[in-house]
N, C-alpha and C. Protein backbone atom coordinates (compact mmCIF):
# COMPACT_ATOMS: atom_id res chain seq x y z
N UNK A 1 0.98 -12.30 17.97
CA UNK A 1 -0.30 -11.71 17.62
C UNK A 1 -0.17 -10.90 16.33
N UNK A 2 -1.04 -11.32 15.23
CA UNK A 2 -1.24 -10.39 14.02
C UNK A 2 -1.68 -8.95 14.58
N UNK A 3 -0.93 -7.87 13.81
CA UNK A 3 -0.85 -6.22 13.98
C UNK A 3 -1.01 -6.21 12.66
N UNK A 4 -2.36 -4.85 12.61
CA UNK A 4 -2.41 -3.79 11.12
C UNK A 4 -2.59 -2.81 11.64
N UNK A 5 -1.99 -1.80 10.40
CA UNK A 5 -1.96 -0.10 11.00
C UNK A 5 -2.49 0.33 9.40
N UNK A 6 -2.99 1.15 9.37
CA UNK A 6 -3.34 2.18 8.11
C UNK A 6 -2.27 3.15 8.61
N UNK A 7 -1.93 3.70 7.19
CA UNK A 7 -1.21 5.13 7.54
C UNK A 7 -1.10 5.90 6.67
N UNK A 8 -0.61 7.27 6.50
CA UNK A 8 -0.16 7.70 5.21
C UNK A 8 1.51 8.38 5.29
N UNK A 9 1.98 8.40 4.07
CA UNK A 9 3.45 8.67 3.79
C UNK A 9 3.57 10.03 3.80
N UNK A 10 4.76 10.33 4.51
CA UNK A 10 4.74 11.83 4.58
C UNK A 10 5.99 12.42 3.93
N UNK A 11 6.99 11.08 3.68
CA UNK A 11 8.42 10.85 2.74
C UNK A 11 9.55 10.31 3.15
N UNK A 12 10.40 11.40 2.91
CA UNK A 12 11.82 9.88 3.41
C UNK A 12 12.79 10.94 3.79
N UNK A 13 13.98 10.44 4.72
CA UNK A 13 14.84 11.11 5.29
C UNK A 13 15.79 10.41 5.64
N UNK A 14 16.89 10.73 6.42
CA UNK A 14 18.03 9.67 6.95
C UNK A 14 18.72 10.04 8.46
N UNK A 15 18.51 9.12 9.16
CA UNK A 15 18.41 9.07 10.22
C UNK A 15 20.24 7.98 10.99
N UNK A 16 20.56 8.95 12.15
CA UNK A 16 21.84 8.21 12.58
C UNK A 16 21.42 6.96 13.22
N UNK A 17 22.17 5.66 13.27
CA UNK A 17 22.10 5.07 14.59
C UNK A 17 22.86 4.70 15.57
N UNK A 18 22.96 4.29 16.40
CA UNK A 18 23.69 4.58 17.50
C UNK A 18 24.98 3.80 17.32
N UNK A 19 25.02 3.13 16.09
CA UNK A 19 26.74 2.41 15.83
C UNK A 19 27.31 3.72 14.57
N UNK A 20 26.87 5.07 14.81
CA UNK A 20 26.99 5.96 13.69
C UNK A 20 26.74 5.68 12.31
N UNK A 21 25.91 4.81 11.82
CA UNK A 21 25.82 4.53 10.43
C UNK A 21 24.41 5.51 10.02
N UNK A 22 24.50 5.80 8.82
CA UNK A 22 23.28 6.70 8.31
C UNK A 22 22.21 5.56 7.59
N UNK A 23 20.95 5.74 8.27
CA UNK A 23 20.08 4.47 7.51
C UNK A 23 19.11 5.70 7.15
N UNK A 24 18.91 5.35 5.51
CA UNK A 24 17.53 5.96 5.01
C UNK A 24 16.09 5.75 5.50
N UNK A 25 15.35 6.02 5.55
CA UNK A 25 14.13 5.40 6.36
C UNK A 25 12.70 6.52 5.99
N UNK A 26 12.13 5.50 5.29
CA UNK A 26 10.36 6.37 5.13
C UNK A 26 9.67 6.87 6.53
N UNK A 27 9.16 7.64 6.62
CA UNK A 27 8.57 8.53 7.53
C UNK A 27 6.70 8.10 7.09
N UNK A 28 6.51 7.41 7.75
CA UNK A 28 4.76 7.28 7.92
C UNK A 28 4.23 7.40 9.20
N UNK A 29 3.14 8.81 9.07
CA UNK A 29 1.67 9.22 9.79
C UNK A 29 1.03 7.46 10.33
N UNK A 30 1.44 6.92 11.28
CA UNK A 30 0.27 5.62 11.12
C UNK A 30 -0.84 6.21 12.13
N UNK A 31 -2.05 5.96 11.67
CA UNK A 31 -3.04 6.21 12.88
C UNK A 31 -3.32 7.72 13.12
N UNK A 32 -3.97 7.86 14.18
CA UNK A 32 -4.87 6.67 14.92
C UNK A 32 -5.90 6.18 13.91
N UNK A 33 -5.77 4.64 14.40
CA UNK A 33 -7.05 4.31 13.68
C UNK A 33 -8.46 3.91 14.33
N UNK A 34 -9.43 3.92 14.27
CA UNK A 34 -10.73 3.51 15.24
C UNK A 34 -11.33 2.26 13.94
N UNK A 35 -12.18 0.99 15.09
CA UNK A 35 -12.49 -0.10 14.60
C UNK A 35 -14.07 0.73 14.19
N UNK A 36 -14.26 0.00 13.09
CA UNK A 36 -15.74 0.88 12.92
C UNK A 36 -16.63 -0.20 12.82
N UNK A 37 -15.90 -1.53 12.54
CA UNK A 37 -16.76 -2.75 12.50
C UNK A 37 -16.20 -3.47 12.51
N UNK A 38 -16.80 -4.76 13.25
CA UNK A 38 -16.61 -6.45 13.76
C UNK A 38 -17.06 -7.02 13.07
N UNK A 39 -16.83 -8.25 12.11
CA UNK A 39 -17.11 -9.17 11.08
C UNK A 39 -16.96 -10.12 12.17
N UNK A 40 -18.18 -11.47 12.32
CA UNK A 40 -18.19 -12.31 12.73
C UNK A 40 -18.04 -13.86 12.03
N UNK A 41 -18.20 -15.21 12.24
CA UNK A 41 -18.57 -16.40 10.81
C UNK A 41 -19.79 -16.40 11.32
N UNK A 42 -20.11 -15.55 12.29
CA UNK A 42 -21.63 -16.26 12.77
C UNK A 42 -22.57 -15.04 11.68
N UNK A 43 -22.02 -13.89 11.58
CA UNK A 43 -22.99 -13.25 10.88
C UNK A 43 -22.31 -12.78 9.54
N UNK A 44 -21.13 -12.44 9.21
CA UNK A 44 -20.36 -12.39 7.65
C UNK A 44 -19.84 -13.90 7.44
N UNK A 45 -19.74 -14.83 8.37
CA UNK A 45 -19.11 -16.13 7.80
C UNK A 45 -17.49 -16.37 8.06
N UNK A 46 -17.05 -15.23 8.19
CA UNK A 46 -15.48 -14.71 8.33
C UNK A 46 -15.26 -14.03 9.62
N UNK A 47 -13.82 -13.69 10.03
CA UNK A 47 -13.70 -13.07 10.92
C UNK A 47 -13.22 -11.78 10.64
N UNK A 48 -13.04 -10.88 11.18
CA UNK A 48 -12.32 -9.24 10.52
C UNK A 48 -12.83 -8.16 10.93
N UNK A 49 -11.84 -7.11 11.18
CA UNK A 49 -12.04 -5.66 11.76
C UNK A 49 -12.22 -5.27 10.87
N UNK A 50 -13.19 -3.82 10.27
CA UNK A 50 -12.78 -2.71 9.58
C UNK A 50 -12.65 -1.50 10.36
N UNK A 51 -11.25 -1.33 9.90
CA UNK A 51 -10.38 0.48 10.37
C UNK A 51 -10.71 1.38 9.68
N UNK A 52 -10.87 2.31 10.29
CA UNK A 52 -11.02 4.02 9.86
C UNK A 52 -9.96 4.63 10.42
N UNK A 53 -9.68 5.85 9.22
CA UNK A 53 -8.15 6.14 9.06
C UNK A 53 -8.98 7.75 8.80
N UNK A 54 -8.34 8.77 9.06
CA UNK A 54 -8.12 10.27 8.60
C UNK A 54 -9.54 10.60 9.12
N UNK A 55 -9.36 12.02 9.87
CA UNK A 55 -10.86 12.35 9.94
C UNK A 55 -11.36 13.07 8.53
N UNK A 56 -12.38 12.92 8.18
CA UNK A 56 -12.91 14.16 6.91
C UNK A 56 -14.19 14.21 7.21
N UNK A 57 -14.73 15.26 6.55
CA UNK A 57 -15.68 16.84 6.80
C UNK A 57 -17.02 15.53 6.26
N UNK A 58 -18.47 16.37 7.10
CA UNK A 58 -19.33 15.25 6.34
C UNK A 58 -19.83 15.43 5.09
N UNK A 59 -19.56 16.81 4.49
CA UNK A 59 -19.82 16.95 3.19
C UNK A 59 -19.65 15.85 1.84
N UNK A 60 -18.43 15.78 2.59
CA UNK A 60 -17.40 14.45 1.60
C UNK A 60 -17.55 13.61 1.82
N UNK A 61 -18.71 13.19 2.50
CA UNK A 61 -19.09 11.27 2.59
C UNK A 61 -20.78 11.56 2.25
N UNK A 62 -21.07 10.42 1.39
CA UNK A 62 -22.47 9.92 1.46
C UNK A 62 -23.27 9.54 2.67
N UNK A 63 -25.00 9.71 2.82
CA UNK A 63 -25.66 9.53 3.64
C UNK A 63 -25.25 7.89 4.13
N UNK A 64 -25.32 6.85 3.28
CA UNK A 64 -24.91 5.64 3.75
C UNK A 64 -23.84 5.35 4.63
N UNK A 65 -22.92 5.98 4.19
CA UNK A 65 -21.51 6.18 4.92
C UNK A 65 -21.96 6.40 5.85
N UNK A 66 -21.97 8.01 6.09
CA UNK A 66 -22.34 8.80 7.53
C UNK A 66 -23.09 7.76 8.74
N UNK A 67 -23.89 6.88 7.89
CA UNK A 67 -24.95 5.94 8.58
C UNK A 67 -23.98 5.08 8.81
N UNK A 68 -23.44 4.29 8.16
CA UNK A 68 -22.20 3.74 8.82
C UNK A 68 -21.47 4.02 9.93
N UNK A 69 -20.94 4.96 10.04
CA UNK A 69 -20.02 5.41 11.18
C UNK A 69 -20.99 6.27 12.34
N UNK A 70 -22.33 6.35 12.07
CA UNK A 70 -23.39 6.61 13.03
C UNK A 70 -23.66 5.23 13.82
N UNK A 71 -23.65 4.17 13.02
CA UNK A 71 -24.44 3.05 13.75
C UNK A 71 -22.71 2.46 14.81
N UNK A 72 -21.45 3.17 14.12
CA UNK A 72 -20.75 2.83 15.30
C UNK A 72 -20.10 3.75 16.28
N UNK A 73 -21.07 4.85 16.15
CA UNK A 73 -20.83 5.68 17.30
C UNK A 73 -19.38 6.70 17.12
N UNK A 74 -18.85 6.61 15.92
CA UNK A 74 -17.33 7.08 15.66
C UNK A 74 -16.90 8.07 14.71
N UNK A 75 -15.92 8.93 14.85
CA UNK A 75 -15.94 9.86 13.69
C UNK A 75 -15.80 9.46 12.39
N UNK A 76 -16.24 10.64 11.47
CA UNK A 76 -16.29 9.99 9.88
C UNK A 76 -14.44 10.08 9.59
N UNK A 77 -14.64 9.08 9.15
CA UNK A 77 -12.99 8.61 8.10
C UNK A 77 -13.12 8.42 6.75
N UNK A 78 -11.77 8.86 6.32
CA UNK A 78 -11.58 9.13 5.15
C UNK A 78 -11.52 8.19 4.71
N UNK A 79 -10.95 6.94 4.91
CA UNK A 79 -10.50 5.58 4.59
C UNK A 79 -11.20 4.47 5.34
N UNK A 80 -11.66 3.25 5.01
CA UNK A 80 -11.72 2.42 5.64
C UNK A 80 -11.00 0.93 4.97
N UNK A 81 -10.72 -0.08 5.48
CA UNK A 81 -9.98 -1.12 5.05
C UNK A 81 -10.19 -1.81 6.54
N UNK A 82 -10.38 -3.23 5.90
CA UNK A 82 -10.86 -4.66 6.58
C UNK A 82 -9.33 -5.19 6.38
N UNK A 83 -9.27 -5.69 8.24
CA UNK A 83 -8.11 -6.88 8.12
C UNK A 83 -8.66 -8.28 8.77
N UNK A 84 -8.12 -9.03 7.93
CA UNK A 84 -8.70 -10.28 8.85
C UNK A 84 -7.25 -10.98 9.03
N UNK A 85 -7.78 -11.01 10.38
CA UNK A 85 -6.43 -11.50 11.61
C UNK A 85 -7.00 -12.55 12.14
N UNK A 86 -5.86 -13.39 13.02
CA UNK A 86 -6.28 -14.74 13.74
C UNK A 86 -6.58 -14.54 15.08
N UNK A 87 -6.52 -13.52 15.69
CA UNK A 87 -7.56 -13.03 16.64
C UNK A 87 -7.50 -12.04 16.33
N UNK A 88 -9.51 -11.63 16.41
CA UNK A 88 -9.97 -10.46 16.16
C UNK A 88 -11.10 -10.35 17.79
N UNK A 89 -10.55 -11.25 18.37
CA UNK A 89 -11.46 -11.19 19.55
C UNK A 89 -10.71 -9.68 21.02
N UNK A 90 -9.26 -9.40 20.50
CA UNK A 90 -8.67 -8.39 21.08
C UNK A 90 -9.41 -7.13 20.94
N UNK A 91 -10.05 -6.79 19.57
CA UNK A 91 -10.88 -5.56 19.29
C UNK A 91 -12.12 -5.54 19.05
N UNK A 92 -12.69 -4.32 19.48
CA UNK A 92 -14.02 -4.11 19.96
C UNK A 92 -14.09 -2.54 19.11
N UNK A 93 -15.76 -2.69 18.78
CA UNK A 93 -15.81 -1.17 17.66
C UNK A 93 -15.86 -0.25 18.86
N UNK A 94 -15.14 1.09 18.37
CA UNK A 94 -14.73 1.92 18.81
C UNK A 94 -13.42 1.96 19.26
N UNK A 95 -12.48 1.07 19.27
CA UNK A 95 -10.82 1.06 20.09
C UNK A 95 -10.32 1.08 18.71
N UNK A 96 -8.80 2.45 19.30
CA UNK A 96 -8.25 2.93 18.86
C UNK A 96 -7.13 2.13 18.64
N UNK A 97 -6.36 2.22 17.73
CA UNK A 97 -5.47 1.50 16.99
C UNK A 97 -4.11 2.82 16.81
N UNK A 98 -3.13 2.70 17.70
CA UNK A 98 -2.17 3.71 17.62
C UNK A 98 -0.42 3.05 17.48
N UNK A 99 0.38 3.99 16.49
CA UNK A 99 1.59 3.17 16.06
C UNK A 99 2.59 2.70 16.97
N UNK A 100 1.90 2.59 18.31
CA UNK A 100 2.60 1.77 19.44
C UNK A 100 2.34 0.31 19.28
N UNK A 101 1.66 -0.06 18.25
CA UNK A 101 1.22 -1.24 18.10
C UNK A 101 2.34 -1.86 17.29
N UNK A 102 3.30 -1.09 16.76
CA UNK A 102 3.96 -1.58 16.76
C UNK A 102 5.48 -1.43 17.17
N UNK A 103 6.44 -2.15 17.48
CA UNK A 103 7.67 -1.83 18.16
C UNK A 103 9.25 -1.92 17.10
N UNK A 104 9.75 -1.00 17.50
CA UNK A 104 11.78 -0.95 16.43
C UNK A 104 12.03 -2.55 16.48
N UNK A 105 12.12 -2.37 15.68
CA UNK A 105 12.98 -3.76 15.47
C UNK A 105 11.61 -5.05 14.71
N UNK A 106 10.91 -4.83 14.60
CA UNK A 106 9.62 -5.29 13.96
C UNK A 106 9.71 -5.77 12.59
N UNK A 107 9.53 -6.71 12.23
CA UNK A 107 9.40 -6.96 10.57
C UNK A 107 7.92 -6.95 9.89
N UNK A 108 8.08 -6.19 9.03
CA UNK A 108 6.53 -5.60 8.44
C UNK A 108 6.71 -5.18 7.02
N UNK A 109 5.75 -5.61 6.43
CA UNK A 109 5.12 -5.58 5.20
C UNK A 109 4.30 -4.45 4.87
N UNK A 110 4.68 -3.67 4.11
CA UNK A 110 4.03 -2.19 3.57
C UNK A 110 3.30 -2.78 2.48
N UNK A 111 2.10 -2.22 2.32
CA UNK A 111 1.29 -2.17 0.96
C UNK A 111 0.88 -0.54 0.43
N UNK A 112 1.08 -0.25 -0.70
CA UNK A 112 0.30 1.09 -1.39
C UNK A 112 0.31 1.14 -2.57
N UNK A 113 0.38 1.94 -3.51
CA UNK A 113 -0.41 2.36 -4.60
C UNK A 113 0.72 3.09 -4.92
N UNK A 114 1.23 2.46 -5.80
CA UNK A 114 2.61 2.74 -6.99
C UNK A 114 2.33 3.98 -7.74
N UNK A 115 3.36 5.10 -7.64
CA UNK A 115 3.40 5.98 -8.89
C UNK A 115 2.57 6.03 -10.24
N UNK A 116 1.96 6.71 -10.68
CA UNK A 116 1.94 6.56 -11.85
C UNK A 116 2.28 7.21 -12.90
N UNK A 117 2.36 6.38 -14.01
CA UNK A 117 3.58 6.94 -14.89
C UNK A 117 3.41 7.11 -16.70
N UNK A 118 1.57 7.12 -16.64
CA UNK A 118 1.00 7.49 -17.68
C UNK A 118 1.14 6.12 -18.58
N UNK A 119 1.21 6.51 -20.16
CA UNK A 119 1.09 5.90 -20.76
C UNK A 119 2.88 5.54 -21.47
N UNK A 120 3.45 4.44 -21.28
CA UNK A 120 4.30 4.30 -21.18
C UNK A 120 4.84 2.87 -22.88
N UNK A 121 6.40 3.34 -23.52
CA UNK A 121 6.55 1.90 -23.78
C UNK A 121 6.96 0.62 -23.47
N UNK A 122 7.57 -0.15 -24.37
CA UNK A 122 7.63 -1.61 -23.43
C UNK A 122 9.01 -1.09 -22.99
N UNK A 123 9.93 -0.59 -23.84
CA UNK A 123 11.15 -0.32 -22.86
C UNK A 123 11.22 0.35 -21.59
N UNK A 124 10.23 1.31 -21.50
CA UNK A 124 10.33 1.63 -20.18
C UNK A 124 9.75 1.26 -19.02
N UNK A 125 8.52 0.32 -19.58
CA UNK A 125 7.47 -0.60 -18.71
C UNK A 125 8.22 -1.89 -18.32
N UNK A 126 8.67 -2.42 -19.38
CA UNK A 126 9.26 -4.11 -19.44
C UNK A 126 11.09 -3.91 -19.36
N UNK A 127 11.41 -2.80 -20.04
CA UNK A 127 12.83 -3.30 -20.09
C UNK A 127 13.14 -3.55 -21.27
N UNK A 128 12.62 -3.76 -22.35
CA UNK A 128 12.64 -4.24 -23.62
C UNK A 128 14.00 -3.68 -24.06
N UNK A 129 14.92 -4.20 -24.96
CA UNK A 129 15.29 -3.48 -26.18
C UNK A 129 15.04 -2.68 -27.22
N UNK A 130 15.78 -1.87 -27.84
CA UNK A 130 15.32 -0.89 -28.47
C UNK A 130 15.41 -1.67 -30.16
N UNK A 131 15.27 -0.69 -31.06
CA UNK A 131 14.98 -1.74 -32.52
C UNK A 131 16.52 -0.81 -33.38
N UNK A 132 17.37 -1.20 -34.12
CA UNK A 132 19.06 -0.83 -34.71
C UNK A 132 18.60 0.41 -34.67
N UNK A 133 19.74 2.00 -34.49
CA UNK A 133 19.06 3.69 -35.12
C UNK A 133 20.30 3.23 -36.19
N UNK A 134 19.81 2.36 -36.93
CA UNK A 134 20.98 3.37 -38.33
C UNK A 134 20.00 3.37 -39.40
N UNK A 135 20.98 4.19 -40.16
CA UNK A 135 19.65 4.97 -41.45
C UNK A 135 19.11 3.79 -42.14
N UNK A 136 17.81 4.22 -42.08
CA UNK A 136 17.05 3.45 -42.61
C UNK A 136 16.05 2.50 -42.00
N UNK A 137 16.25 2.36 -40.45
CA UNK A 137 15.56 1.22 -40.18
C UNK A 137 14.27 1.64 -39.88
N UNK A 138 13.72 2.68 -39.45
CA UNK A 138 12.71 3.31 -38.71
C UNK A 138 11.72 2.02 -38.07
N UNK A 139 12.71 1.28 -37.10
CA UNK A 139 11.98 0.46 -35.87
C UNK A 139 12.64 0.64 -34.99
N UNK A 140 12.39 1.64 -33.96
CA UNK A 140 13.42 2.06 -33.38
C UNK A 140 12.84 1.90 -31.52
N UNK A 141 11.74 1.87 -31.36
CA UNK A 141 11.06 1.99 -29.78
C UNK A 141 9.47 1.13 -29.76
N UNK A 142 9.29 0.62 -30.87
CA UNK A 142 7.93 -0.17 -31.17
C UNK A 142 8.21 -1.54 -30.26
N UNK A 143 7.05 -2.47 -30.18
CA UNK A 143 7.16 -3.82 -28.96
C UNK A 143 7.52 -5.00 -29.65
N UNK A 144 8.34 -4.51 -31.08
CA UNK A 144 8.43 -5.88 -31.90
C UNK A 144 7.28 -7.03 -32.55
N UNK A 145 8.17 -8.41 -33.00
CA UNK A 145 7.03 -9.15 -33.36
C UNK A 145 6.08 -9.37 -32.44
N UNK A 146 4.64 -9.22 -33.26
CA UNK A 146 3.56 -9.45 -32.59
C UNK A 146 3.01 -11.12 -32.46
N UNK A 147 3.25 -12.34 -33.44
CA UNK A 147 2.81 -13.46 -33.33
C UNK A 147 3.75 -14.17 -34.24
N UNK A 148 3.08 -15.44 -34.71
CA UNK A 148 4.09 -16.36 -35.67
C UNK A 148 3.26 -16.13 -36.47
N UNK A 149 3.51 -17.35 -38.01
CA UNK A 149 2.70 -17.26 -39.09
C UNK A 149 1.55 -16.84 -38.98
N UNK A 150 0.85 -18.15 -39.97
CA UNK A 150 -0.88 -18.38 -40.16
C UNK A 150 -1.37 -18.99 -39.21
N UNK A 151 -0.41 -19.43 -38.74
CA UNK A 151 -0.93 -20.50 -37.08
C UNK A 151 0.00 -20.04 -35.92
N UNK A 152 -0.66 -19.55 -35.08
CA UNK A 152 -2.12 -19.39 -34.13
C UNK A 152 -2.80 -18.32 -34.84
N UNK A 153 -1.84 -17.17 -35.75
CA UNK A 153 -2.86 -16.34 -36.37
C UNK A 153 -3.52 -15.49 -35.45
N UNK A 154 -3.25 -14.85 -34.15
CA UNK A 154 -3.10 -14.32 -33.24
C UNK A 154 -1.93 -13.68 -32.43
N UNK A 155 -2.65 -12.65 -31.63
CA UNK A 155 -1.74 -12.48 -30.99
C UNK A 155 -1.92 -13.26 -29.96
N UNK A 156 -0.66 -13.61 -28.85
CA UNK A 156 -0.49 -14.46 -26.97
C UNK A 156 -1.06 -13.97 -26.44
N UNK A 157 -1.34 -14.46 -25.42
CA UNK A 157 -1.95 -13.79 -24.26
C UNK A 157 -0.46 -13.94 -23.50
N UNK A 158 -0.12 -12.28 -23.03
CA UNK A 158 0.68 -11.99 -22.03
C UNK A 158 1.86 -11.38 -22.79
N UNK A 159 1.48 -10.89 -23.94
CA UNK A 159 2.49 -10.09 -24.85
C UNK A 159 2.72 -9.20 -24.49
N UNK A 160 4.10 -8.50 -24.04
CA UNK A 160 4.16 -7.39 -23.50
C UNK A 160 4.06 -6.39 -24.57
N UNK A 161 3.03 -5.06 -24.15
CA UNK A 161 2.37 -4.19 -25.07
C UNK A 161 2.72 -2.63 -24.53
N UNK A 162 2.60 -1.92 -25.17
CA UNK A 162 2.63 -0.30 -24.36
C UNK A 162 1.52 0.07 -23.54
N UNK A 163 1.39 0.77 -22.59
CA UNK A 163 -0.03 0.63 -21.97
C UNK A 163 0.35 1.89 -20.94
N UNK A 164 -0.87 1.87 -19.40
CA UNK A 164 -0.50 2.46 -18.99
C UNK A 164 0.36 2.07 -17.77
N UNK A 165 0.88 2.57 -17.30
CA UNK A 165 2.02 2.08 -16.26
C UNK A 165 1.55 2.83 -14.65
N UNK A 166 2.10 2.26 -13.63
CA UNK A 166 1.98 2.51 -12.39
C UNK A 166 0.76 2.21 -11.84
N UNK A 167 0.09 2.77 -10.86
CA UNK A 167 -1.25 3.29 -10.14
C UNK A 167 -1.53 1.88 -9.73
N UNK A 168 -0.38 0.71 -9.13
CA UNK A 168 -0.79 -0.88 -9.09
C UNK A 168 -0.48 -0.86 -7.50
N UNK A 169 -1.10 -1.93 -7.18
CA UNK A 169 -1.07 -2.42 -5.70
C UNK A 169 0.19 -3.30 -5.52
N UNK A 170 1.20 -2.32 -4.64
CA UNK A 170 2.48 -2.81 -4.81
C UNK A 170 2.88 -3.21 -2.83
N UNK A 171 3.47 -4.52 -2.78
CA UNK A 171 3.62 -4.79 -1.28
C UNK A 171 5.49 -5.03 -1.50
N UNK A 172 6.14 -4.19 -0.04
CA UNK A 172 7.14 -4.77 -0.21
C UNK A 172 7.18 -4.98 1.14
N UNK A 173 8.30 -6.60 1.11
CA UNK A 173 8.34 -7.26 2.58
C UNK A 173 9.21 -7.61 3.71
N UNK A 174 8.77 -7.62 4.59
CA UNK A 174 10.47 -7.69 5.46
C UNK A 174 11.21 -6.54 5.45
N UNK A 175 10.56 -5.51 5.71
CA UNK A 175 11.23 -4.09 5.79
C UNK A 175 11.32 -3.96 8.16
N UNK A 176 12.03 -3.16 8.32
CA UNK A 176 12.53 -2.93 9.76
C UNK A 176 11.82 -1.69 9.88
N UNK A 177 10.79 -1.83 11.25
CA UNK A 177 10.80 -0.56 12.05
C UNK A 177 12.11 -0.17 12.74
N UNK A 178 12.21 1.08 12.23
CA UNK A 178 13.63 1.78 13.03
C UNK A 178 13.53 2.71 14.36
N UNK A 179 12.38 3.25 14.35
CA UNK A 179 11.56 4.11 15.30
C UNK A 179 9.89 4.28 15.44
N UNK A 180 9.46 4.17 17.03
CA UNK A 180 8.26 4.99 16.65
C UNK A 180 8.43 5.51 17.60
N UNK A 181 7.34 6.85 17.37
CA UNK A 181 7.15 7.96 18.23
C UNK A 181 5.43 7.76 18.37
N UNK A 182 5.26 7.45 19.65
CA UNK A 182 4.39 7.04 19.79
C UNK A 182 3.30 8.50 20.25
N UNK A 183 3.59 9.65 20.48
CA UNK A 183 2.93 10.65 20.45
C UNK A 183 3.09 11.31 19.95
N UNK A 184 3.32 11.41 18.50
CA UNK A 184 3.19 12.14 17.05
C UNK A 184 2.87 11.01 16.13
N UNK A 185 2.47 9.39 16.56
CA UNK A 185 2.15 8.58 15.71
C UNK A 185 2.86 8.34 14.42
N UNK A 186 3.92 8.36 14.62
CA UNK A 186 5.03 8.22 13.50
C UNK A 186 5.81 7.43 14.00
N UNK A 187 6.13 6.68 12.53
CA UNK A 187 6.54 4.89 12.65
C UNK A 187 7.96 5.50 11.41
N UNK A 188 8.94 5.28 11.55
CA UNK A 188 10.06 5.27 10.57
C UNK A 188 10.40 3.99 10.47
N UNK A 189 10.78 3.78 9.05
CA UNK A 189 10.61 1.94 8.52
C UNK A 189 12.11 2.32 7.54
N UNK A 190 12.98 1.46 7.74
CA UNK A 190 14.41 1.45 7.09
C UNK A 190 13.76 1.42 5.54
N UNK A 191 14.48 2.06 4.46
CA UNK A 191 14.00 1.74 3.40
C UNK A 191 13.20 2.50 2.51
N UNK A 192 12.80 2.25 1.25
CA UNK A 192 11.14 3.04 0.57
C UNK A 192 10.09 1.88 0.63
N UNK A 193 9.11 3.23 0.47
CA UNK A 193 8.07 1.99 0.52
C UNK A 193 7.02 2.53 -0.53
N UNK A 194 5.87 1.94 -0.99
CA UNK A 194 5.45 2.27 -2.26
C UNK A 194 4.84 3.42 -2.44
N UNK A 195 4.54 4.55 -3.31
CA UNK A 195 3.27 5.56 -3.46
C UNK A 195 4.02 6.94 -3.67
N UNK A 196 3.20 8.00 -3.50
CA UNK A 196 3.28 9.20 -3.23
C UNK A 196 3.36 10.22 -2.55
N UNK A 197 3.72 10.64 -1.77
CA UNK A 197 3.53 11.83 -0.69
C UNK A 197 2.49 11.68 0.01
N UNK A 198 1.63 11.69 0.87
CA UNK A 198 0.86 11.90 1.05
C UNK A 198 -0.40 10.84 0.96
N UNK A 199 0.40 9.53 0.53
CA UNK A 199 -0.61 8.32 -0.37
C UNK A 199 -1.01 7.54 1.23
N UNK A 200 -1.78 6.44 0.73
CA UNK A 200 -2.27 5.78 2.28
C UNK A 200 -1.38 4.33 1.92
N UNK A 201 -0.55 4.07 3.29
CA UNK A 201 -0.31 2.71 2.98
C UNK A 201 -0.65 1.73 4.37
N UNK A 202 -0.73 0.09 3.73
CA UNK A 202 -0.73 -0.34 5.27
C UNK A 202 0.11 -1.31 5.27
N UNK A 203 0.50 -1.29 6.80
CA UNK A 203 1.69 -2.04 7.99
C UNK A 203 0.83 -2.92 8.62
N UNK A 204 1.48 -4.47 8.09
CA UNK A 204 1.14 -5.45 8.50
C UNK A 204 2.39 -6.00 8.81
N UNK A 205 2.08 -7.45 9.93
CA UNK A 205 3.53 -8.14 10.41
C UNK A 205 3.77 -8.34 9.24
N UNK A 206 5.25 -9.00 9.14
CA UNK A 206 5.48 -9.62 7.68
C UNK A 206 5.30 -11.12 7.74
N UNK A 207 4.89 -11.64 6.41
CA UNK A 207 4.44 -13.13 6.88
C UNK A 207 5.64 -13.90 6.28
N UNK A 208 6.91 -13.67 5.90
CA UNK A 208 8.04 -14.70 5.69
C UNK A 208 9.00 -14.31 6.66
N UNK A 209 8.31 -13.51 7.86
CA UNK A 209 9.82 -13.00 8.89
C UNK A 209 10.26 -14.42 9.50
């Protein structure tokens, strides 16, 4: 059975296991989450839950919203995110979604929202090489040649350029649940996983386990 969890990162630590080895392991808040809506093909065409994640104040949501999570009877959330699974006939709006859903030893796929790291160059974005420092050259951290001659007379498409870096939708896969604590809703996953302190990520099975 396909499993999704919303959660957020709370950081990383290192944890014994019982053959005494020290495994690093991210610490994620998953849950609880509540279904706030059922996507049908008979009435969206598709099938799919949308989850609500974090309670927040109603100040901080719009009347539409609020109307949203009025017409499903459920508290306001900070987050919402649609999964579409191959049965969605297990959940019903209003059921809670808690990180017992999933079990140690689990292979799962984290998704979140990468660092960001401003405005960056190609060496530190791409990896690039740097340009000779001896006297005289003053090309020293620029992205190099930009095109060929008179023909194409352009620049490529897919030239690596300076820009800004991070803030991207980053998934990494086949990571191990190592623990959950199923009444503090904390899932420890061997490994890092993408974002910031405090960022929202989600735990799905992994699909090359």
């Amino acid at each position: 059975m396909e499993k999704a969890i919303l959660g957020k990162k709370i950081g990383m630590t290192q944890i014994f296991m019982e053959d005494g080895k020290v495994v690093p392991v991210t610490v994620v808040e998953a849950g609880p989450c509540v279904v706030v809506q059922k996507k049908t093909v008979e009435t969206d065409g598709y099938d799919a839950v949308q989850v609500g994640f974090e309670d927040i104040k109603e100040k901080h949501i719009s009347k539409p919203e609020k109307g949203h999570f009025d017409k499903a009877n459920t508290a306001l959330k900070k987050y919402l995110r649609e999964f579409r699974l191959n049965d969605c006939s297990a959940y019903n709006v209003g059921d809670e979604i808690k990180a017992d859903v999933f079990a140690q030893g689990d292979k799962i796929d984290v998704t979140g929202t990468s660092k960001g790291k401003g405005f960056a160059s190609t060496i530190k974005k791409y990896g690039t090489h740097r340009g000779p420092e001896t006297h005289g050259s003053g090309y020293h951290r620029r992205p190099g040649s930009l095109g060929a001659c008179s023909y194409p007379g352009r620049v490529m498409k897919g030239k690596k350029l300076p820009g800004h870096m991070g803030v991207n939708t980053v998934t990494i896969q086949n990571l191990d649940v190592v623990k959950v604590d199923a009444e503090k809703n904390i899932i420890l996953i061997r490994g890092a996983v993408p974002g910031n302190k405090g960022g929202l990520v989600i735990i799905r099975n992994a699909v090359k386990a």
